[in-house]
Protein backbone atom coordinates (compact mmCIF):
# COMPACT_ATOMS: atom_id res chain seq x y z
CA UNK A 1 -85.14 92.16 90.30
CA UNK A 2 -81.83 92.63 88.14
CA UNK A 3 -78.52 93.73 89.33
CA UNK A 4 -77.35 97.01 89.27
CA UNK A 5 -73.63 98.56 89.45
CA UNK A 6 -71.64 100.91 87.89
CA UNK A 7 -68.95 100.46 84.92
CA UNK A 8 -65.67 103.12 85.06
CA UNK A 9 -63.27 103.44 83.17
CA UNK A 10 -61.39 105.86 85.49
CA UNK A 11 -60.45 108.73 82.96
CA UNK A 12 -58.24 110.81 84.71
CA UNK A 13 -56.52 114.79 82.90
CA UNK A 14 -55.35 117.67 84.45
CA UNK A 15 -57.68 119.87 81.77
CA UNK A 16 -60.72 122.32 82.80
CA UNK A 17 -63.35 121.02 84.50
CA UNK A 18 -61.97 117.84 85.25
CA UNK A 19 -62.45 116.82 89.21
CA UNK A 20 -59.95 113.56 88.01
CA UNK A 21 -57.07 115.26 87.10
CA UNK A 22 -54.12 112.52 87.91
CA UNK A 23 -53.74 108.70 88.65
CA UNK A 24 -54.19 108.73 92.24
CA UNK A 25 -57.25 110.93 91.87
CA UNK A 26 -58.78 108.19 89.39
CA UNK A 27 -58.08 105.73 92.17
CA UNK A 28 -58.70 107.12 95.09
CA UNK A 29 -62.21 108.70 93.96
CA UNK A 30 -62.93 104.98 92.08
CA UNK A 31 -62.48 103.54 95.61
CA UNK A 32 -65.21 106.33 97.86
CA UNK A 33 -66.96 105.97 94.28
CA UNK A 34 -67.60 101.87 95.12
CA UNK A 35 -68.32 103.13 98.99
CA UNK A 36 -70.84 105.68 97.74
CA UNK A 37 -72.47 103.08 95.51
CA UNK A 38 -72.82 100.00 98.43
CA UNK A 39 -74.40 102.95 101.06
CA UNK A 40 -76.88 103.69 97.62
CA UNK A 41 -78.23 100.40 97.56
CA UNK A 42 -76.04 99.23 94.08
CA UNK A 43 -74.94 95.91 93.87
CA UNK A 44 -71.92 96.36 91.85
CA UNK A 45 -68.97 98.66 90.96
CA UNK A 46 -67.14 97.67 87.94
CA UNK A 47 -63.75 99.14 86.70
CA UNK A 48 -62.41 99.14 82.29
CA UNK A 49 -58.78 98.42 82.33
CA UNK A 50 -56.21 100.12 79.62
CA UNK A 51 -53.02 100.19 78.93
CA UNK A 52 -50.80 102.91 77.74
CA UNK A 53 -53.75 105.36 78.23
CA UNK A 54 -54.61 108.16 81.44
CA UNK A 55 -57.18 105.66 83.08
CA UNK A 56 -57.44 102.80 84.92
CA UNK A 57 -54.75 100.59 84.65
CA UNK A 58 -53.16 97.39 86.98
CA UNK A 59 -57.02 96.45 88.15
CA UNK A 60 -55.71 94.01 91.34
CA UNK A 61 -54.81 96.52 93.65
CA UNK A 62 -57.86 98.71 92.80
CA UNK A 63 -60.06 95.84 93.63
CA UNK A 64 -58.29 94.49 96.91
CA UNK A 65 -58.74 98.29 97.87
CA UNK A 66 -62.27 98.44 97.15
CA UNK A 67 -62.82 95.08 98.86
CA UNK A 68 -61.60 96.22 101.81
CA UNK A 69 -63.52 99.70 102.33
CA UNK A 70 -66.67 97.62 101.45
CA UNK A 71 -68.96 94.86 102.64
CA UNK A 72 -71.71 93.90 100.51
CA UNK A 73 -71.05 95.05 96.81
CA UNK A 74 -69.76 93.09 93.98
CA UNK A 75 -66.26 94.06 93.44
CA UNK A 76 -65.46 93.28 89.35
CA UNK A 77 -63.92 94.33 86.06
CA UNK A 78 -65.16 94.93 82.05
CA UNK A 79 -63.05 94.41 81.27
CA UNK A 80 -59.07 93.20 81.42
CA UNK A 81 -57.21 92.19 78.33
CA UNK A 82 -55.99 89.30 78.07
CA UNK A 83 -53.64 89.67 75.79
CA UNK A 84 -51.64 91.32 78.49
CA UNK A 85 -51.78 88.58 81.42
CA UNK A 86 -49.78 86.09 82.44
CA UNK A 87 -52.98 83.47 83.48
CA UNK A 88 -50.74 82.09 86.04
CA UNK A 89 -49.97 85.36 87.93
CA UNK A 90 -53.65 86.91 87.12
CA UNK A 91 -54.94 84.01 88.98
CA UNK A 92 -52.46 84.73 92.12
CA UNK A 93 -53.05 88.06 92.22
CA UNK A 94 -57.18 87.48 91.78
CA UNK A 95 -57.39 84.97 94.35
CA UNK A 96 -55.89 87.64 97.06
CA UNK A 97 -57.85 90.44 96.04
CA UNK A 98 -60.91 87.97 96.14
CA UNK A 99 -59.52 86.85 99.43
CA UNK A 100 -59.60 90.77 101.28
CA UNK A 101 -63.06 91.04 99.15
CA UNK A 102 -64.72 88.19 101.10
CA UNK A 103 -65.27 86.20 97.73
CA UNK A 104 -67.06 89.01 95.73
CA UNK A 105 -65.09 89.64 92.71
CA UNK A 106 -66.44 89.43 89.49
CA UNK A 107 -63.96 89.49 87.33
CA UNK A 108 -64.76 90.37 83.81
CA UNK A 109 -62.13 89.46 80.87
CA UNK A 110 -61.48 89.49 77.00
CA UNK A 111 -59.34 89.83 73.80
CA UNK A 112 -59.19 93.62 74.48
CA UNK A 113 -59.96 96.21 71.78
CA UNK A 114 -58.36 99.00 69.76
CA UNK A 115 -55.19 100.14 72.04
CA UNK A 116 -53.60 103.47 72.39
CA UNK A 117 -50.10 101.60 70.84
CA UNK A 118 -49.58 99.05 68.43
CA UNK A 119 -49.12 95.84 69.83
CA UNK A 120 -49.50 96.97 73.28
CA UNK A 121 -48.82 93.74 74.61
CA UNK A 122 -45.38 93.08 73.06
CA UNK A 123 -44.32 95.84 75.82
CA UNK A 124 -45.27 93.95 78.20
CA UNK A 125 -43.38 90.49 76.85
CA UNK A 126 -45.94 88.49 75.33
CA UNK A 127 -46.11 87.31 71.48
CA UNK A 128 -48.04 85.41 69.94
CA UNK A 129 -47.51 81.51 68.86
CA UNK A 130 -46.42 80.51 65.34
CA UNK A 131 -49.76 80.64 63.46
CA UNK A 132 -51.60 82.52 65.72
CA UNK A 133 -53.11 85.53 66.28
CA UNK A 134 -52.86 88.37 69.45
CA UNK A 135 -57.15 87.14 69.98
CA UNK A 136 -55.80 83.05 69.76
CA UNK A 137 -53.04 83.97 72.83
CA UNK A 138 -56.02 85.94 74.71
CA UNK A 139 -58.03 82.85 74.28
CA UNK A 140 -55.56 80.32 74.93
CA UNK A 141 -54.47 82.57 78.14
CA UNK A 142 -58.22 82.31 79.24
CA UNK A 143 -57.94 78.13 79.23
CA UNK A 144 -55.11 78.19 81.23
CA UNK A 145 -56.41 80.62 83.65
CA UNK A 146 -59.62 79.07 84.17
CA UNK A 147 -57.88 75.36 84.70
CA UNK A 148 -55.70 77.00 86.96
CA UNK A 149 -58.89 78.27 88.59
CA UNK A 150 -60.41 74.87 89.42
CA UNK A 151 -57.62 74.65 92.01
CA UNK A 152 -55.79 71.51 91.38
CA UNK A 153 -52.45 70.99 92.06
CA UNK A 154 -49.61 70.68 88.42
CA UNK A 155 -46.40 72.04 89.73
CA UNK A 156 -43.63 69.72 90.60
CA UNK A 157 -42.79 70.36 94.54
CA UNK A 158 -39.00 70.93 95.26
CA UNK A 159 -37.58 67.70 96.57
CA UNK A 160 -35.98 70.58 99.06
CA UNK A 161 -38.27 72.62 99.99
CA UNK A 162 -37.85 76.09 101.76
CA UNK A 163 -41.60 75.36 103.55
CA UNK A 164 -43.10 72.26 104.26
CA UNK A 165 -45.52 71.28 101.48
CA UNK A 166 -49.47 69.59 101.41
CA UNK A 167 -48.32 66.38 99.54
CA UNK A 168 -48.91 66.27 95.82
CA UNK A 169 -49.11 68.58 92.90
CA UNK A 170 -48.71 72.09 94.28
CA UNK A 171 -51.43 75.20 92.65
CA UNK A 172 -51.51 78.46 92.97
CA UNK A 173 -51.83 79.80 96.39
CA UNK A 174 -53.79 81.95 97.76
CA UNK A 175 -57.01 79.57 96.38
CA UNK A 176 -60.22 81.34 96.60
CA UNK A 177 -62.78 78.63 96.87
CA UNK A 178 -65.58 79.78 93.79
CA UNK A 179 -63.76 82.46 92.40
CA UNK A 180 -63.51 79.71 88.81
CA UNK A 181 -67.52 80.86 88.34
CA UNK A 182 -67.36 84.02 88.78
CA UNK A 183 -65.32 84.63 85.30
CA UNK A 184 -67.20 86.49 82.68
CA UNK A 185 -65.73 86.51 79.51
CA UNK A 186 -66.96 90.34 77.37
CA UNK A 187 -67.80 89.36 73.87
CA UNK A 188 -68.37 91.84 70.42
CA UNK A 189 -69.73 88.54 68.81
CA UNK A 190 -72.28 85.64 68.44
CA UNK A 191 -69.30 83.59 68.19
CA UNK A 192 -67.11 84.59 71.09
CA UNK A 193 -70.26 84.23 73.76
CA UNK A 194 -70.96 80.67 72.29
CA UNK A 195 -66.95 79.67 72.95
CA UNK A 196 -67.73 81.48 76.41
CA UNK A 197 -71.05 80.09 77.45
CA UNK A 198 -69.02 76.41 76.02
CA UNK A 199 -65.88 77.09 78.87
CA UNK A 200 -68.68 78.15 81.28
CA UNK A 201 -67.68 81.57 81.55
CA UNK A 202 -70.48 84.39 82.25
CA UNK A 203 -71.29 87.13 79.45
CA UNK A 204 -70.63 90.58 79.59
CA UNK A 205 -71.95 92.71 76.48
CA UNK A 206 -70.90 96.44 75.97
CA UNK A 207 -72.15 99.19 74.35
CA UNK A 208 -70.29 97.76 71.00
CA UNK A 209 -70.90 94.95 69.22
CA UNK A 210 -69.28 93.27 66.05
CA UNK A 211 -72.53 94.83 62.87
CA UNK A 212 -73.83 90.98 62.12
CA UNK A 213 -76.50 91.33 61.07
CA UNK A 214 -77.65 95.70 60.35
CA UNK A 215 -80.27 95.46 63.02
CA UNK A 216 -80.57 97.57 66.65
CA UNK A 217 -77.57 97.30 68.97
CA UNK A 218 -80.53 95.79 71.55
CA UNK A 219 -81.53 93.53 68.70
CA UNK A 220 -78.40 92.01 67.79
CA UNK A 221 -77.40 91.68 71.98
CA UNK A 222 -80.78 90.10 72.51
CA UNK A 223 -79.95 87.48 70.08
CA UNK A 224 -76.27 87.23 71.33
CA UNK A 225 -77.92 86.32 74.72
CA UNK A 226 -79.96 83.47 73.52
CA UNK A 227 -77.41 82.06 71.53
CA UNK A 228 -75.03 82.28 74.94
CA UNK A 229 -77.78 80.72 76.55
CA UNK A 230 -78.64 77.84 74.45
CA UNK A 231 -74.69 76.86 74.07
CA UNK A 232 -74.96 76.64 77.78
CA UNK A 233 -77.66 74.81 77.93
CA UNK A 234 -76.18 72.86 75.39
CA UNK A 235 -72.36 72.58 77.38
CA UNK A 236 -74.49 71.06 80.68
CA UNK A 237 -72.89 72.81 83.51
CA UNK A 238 -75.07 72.99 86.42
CA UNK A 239 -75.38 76.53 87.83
CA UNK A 240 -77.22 79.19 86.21
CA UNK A 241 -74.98 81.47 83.74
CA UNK A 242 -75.15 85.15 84.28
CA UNK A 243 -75.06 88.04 81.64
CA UNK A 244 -74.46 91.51 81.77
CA UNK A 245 -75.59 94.49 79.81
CA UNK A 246 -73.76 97.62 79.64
CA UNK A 247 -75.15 101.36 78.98
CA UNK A 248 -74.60 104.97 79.13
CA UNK A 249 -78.11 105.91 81.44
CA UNK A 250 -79.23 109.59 82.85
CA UNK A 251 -81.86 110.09 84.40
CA UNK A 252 -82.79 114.50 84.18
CA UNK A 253 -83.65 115.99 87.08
CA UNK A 254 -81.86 118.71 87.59
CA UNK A 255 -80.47 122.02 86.01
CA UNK A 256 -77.08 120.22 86.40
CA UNK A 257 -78.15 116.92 84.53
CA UNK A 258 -79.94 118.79 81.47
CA UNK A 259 -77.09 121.09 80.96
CA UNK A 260 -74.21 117.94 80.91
CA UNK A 261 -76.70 115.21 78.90
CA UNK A 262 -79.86 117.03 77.52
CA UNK A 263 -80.50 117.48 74.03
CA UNK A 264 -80.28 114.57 71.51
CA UNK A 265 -76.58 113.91 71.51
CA UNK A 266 -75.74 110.13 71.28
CA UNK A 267 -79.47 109.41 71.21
CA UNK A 268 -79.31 106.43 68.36
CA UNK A 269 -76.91 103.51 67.41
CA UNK A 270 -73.77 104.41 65.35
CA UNK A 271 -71.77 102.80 62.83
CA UNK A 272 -68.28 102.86 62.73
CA UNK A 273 -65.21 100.77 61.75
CA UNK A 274 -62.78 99.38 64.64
CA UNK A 275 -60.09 98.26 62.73
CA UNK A 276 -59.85 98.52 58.75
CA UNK A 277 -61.85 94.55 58.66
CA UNK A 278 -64.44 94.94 60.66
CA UNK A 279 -67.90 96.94 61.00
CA UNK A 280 -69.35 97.81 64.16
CA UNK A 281 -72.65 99.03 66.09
CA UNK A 282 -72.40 101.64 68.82
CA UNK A 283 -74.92 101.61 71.15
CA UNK A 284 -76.97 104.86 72.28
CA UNK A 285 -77.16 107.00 75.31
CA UNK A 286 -79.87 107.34 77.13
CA UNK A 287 -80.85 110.96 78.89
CA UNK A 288 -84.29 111.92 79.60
CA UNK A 289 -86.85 112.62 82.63
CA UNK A 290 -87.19 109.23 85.00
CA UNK A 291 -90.48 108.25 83.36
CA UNK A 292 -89.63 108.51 80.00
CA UNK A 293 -86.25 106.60 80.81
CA UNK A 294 -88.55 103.73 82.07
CA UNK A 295 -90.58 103.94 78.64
CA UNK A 296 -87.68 103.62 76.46
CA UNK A 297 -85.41 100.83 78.62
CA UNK A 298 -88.72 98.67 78.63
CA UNK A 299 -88.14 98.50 75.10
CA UNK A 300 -84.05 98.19 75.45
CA UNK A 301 -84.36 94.02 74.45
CA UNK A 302 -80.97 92.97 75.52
CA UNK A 303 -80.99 94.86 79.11
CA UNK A 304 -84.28 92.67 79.22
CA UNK A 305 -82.39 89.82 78.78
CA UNK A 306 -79.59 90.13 81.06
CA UNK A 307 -80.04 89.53 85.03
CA UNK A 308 -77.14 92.20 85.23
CA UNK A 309 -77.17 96.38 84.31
CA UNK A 310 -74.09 98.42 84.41
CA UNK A 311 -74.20 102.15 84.27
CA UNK A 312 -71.21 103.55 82.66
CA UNK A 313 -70.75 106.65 84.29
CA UNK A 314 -68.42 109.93 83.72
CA UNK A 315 -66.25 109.80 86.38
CA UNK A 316 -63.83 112.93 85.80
CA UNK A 317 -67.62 114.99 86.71
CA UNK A 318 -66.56 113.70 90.50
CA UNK A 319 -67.80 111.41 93.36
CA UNK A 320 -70.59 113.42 94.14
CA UNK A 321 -72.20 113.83 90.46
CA UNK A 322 -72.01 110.20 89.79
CA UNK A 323 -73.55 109.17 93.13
CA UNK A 324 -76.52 111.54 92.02
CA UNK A 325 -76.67 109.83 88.40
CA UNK A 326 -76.26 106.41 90.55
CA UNK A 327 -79.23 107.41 93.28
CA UNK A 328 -81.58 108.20 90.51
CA UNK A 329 -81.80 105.17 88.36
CA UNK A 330 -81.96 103.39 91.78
CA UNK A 331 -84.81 105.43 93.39
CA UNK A 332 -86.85 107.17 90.46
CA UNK A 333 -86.20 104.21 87.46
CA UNK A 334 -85.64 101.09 88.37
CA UNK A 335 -88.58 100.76 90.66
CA UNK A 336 -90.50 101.82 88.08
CA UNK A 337 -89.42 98.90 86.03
CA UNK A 338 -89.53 95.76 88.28
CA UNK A 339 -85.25 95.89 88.94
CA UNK A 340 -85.78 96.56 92.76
């Protein structure tokens, strides 16, 4: 069995063809979206947040949303920049939307990636300490949240009160019991998962990775999931870790599939540059007729790996087409493969 969701990143343009064509549309259709996917059988539905940029953005009130128009699914991000986030306040505002969600956020976070604006995060009042760098404040961010996250008390009470207080150290309230383990951290390197698998943090990998080493994307992600794994073996927490694997999946069977993802567009890794230092591996689509999709993701080594699949899906092609790409892997692949 492996777990199966969805991944949006809730594009949204008023340009032809579009059936997302303004901010409320993104959110309103990512919301019936997550409903569509629970009454499928999915496990998970799974939301990008950017900045600066016409998709999803502010992921709390999404989720809280989604929480409440659903019952079973698991209600998470991949991911939210860090760089961004006030750890104090993200953990507030998680702990209510976990709250409404009955405890089933998964809440996926990172350094963030190339931006729409330079130093994004400047606009929104953050900087950087002497000596470090906008990935050392994400990370340091992350230790606070996740201490903040074990639910002990550190703020001084007022010696007056406007509410009576539980006697010690106050925390953050609301506290959602469990909510500290269900952090995944979404790493581009070796490096990164090790640090994550060390804080006890779950993995999330994407369809880019840091180029280490010249191999496969599935390679390289494989062997990012076994280091993850032995540094957590290594760190001795007790539960099991999870990992996630991201990709772009379509199963053909229709006119309307062949005509949006036939042919052999996007069919094989690319390299590109994300910034002017470093080299990176994009991963490949996959489109083809159900059984040769369960051929080739057999071979896919790092969705192997992981106990977790998201299918990152084109939401501006509407509710209905995605529920159809969603149904398909659910019914006609991943039988076929062991996942259900």
């Amino acid at each position: 069995m492996k777990s199966i969701g969805f991944l949006s990143f809730g594009h949204w343009a008023p340009s032809p063809g579009s059936h997302t064509r303004s901010g409320s549309d993104a959110l309103l259709q990512s919301i019936e979206l997550a409903v569509a996917a629970e009454e499928l059988g999915a496990d998970g539905a799974y939301f990008r947040v950017h900045h600066f940029a016409r998709q999803l953005g502010s992921p709390f009130p999404l989720l809280a949303a989604v929480g409440a128009r659903t019952s079973r699914i698991e209600i998470g991000t991949a991911v939210i920049d860090m760089r961004y986030e006030n750890p104090r306040y993200f953990a507030e505002d998680a702990g209510a939307a976990d709250l409404i969600a009955g405890g089933r956020l998964q809440l996926g976070i990172s350094r963030g990636s190339p931006e729409q604006v330079v130093d994004g995060w400047r606009y929104f009042g953050y900087e950087p300490a002497d000596g470090d760098s906008d990935a050392d404040m994400a990370r340091k961010g992350t230790e606070v949240l996740l201490e903040v996250l074990e639910g002990r008390g550190f703020a001084e009470p007022s010696p007056r009160p406007m509410f009576g207080n539980p006697p010690g150290l106050l925390r953050i309230e609301p506290y959602s019991e469990g909510l500290r383990d269900r952090i995944w951290w979404g790493s581009g390197s070796n490096t990164t998962s090790v640090w994550a698998a060390t804080l006890g943090m779950n993995l999330q990998t994407s369809t880019l990775k840091f180029d280490e080493t010249g191999e496969p994307l599935h390679v390289q992600q494989r062997k990012q999931i076994e280091a993850y794994i032995e540094a957590w073996k290594e760190a001795g927490h007790s539960r099991e870790p999870r990992v996630s694997v991201s990709r772009s999946i379509f199963a053909l069977t229709t006119d309307q599939d062949v005509a949006y993802f036939g042919g052999d567009r996007n069919s094989s890794d690319q390299i590109g540059m994300i910034d002017e230092q470093t080299r990176a591996i994009f991963g490949r689509s996959y489109a083809a007729e159900p059984d040769v999709l369960v051929k080739q993701l057999a071979d896919d080594e790092a969705i192997q790996a992981a106990d977790t699949l998201l299918l990152t899906v084109p939401n501006q092609l509407g509710v209905d087409y995605n529920a159809h790409v969603l149904e398909n892997i659910l019914t006609q692949v991943a039988p076929e493969l062991g996942w259900r």
